[in-house]
Protein backbone atom coordinates (compact mmCIF):
# COMPACT_ATOMS: atom_id res chain seq x y z
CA UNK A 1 153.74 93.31 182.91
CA UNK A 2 153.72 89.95 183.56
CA UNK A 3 155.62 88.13 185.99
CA UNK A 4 157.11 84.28 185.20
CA UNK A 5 157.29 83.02 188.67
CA UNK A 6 159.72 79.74 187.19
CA UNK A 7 162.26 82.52 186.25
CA UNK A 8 161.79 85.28 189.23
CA UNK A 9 161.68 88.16 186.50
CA UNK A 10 159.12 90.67 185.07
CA UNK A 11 158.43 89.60 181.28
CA UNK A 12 157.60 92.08 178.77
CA UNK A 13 155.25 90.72 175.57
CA UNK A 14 155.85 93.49 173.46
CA UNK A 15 159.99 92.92 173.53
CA UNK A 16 159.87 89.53 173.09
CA UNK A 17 157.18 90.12 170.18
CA UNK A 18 159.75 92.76 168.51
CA UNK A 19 162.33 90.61 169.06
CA UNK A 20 160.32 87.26 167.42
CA UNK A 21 160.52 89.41 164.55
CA UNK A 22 156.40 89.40 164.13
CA UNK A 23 155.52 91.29 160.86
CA UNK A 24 152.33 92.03 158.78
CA UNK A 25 150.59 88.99 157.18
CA UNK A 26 152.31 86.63 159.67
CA UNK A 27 149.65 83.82 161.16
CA UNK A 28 150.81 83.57 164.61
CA UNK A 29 149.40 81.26 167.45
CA UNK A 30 149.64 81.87 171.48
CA UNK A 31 149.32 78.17 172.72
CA UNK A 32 148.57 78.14 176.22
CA UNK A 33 147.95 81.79 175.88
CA UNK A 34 146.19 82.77 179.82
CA UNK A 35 143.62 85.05 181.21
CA UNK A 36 146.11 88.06 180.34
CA UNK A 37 146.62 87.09 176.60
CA UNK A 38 150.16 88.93 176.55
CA UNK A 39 150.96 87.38 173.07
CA UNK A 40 147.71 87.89 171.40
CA UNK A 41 146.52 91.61 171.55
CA UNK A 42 150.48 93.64 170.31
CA UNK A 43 150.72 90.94 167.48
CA UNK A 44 146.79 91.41 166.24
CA UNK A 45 147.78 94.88 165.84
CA UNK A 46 150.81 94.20 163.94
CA UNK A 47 150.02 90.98 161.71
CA UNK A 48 147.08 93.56 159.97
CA UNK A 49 144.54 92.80 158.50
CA UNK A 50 145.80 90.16 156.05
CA UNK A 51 147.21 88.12 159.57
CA UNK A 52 145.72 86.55 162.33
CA UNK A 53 146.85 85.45 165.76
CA UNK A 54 145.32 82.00 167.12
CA UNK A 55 144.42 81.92 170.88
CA UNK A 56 144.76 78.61 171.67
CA UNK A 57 143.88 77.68 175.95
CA UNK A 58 142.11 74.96 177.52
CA UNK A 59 140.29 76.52 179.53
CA UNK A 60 137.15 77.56 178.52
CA UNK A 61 136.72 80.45 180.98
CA UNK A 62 140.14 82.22 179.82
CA UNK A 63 138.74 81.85 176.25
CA UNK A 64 135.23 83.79 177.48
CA UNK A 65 137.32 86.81 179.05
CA UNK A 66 139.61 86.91 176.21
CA UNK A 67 136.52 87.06 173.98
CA UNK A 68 134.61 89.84 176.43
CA UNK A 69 137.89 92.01 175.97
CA UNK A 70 137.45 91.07 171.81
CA UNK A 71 134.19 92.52 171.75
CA UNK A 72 134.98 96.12 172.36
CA UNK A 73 138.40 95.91 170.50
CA UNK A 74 139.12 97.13 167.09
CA UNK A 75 141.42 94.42 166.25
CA UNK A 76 139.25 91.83 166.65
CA UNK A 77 139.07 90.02 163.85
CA UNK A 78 142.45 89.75 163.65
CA UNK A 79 141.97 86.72 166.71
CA UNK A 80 140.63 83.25 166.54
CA UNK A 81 139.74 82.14 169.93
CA UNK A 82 140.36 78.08 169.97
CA UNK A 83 139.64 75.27 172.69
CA UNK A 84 141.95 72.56 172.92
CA UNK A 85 143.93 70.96 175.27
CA UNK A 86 147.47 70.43 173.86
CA UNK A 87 148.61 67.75 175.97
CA UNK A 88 146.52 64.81 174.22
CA UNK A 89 146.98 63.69 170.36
């Protein structure tokens, strides 16, 4: 589980997903979404196959291991990995 060191607590993805209320179809984006991804591989599996969850990080290197995980998961599809850095226009 991830930790969110601003906070000082343990923060579980697939709560907060459940609670965001994240159902099949949806088009979801992570922005800013990290080398662990926590908020892109529990909604691929629920959106389905009709929604897809957008990876957003500006970081090229997160993207890559994102993407090396991608490759040997089923859901894969179901994530657009995009580069862009959200703090210019």
């Amino acid at each position: 589980m991830p930790f969110a060191p601003s906070l000082n607590i343990m923060v579980d993805p697939k709560l907060i997903i459940q609670k965001a209320g994240i159902k099949p179809g949806m088009k979801i984006g992570d922005l800013g979404t990290g080398s662990h991804a926590s908020f892109v591989f529990a909604p691929a599996e629920i959106v389905g196959v009709n929604g897809k969850v957008y990876a957003v990080d500006i970081q090229p290197s997160v993207l890559q291991g994102i993407k090396s995980k991608l490759d040997i998961w089923p859901y894969a599809d179901r994530v657009e990995l995009i580069w862009a850095d959200l703090e210019k226009p």
